[in-house]
Protein backbone atom coordinates (compact mmCIF):
# COMPACT_ATOMS: atom_id res chain seq x y z
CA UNK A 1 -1.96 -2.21 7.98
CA UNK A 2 -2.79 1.75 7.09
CA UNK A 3 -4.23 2.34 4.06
CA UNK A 4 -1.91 4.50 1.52
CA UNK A 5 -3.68 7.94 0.43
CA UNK A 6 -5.05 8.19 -2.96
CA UNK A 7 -1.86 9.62 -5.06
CA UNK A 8 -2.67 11.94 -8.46
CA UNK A 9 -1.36 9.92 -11.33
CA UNK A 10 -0.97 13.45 -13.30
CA UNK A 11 -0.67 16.94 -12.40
CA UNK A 12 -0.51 19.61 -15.09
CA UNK A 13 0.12 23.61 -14.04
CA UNK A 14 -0.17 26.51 -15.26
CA UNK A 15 0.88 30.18 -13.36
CA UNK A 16 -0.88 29.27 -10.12
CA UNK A 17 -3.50 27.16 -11.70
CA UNK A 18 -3.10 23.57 -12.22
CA UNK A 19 -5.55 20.50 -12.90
CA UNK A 20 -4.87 17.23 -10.97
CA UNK A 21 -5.89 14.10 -12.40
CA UNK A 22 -6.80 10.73 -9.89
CA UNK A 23 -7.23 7.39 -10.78
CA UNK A 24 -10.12 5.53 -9.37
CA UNK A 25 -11.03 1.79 -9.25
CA UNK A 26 -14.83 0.28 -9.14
CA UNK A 27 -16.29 -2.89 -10.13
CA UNK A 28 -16.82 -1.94 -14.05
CA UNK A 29 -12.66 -0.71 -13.90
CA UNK A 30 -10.71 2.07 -13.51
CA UNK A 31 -11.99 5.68 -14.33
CA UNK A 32 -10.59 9.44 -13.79
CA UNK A 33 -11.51 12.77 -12.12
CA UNK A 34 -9.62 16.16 -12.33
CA UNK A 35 -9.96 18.54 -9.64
CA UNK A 36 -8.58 22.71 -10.32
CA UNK A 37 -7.59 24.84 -8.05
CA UNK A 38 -5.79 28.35 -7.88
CA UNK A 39 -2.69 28.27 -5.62
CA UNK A 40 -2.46 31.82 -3.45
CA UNK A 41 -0.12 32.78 -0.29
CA UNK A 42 -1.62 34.09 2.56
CA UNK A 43 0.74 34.59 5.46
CA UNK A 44 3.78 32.95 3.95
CA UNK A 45 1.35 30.10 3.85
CA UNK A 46 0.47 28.30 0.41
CA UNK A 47 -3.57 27.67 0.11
CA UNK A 48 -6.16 26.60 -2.60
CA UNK A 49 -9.24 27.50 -3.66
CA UNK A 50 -12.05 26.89 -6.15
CA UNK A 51 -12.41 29.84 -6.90
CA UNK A 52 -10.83 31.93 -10.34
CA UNK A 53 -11.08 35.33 -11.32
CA UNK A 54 -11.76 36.64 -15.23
CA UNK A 55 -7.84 36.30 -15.92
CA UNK A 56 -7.38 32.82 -14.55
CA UNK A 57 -10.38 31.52 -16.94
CA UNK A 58 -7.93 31.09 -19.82
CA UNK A 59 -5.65 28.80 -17.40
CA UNK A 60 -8.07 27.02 -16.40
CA UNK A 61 -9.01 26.01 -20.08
CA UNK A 62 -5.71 25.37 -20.49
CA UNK A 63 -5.04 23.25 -18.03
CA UNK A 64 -8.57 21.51 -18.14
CA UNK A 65 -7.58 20.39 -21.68
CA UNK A 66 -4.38 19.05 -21.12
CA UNK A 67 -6.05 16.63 -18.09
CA UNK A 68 -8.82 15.79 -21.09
CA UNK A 69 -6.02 14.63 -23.52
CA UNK A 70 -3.93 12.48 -20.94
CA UNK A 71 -7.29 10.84 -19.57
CA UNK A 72 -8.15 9.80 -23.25
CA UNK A 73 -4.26 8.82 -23.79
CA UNK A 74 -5.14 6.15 -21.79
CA UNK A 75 -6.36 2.56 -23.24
CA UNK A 76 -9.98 3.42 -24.33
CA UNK A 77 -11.57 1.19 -21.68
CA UNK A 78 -10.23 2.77 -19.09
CA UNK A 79 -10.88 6.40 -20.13
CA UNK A 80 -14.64 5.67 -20.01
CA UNK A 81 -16.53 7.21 -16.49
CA UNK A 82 -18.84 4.76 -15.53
CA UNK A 83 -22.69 5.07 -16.67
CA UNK A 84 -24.88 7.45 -14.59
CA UNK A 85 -28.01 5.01 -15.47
């Protein structure tokens, strides 16, 4: 049986910025990461990148915060990231 691909449980956008938020699972419970990216068109083709000018900074932000607030919407214990020790 194939394994299903890792699905965002929350996507929050801004212009052509938006924060996605994924759920992951380890022995101490569930925890979150957000990845940004800029959307551009190149070619009639829709790409990403890491990358943000001086006038996508205040998206970013934006967007960063409203992944912070649904992360910590969550029950407590699973808001947590697990211990770097």
């Amino acid at each position: 049986m194939a394994s299903q691909p890792n699905k965002p449980v929350a996507e929050f956008r801004m212009g052509l910025v938006k924060a996605v938020v994924w759920r992951n699972e380890s022995d101490k419970g569930p925890w979150y990461n957000v990845t940004i990216v800029r959307l551009y068109q190149q070619e009639g083709h829709w790409n990403e990148t890491h990358s943000f000018g001086r006038h996508d900074l205040p998206l970013v932000q934006r967007v960063a915060e409203q992944a912070h607030s649904f992360i910590y919407e969550q029950k407590p214990e699973v808001a947590a990231e697990p211990s770097a020790d």
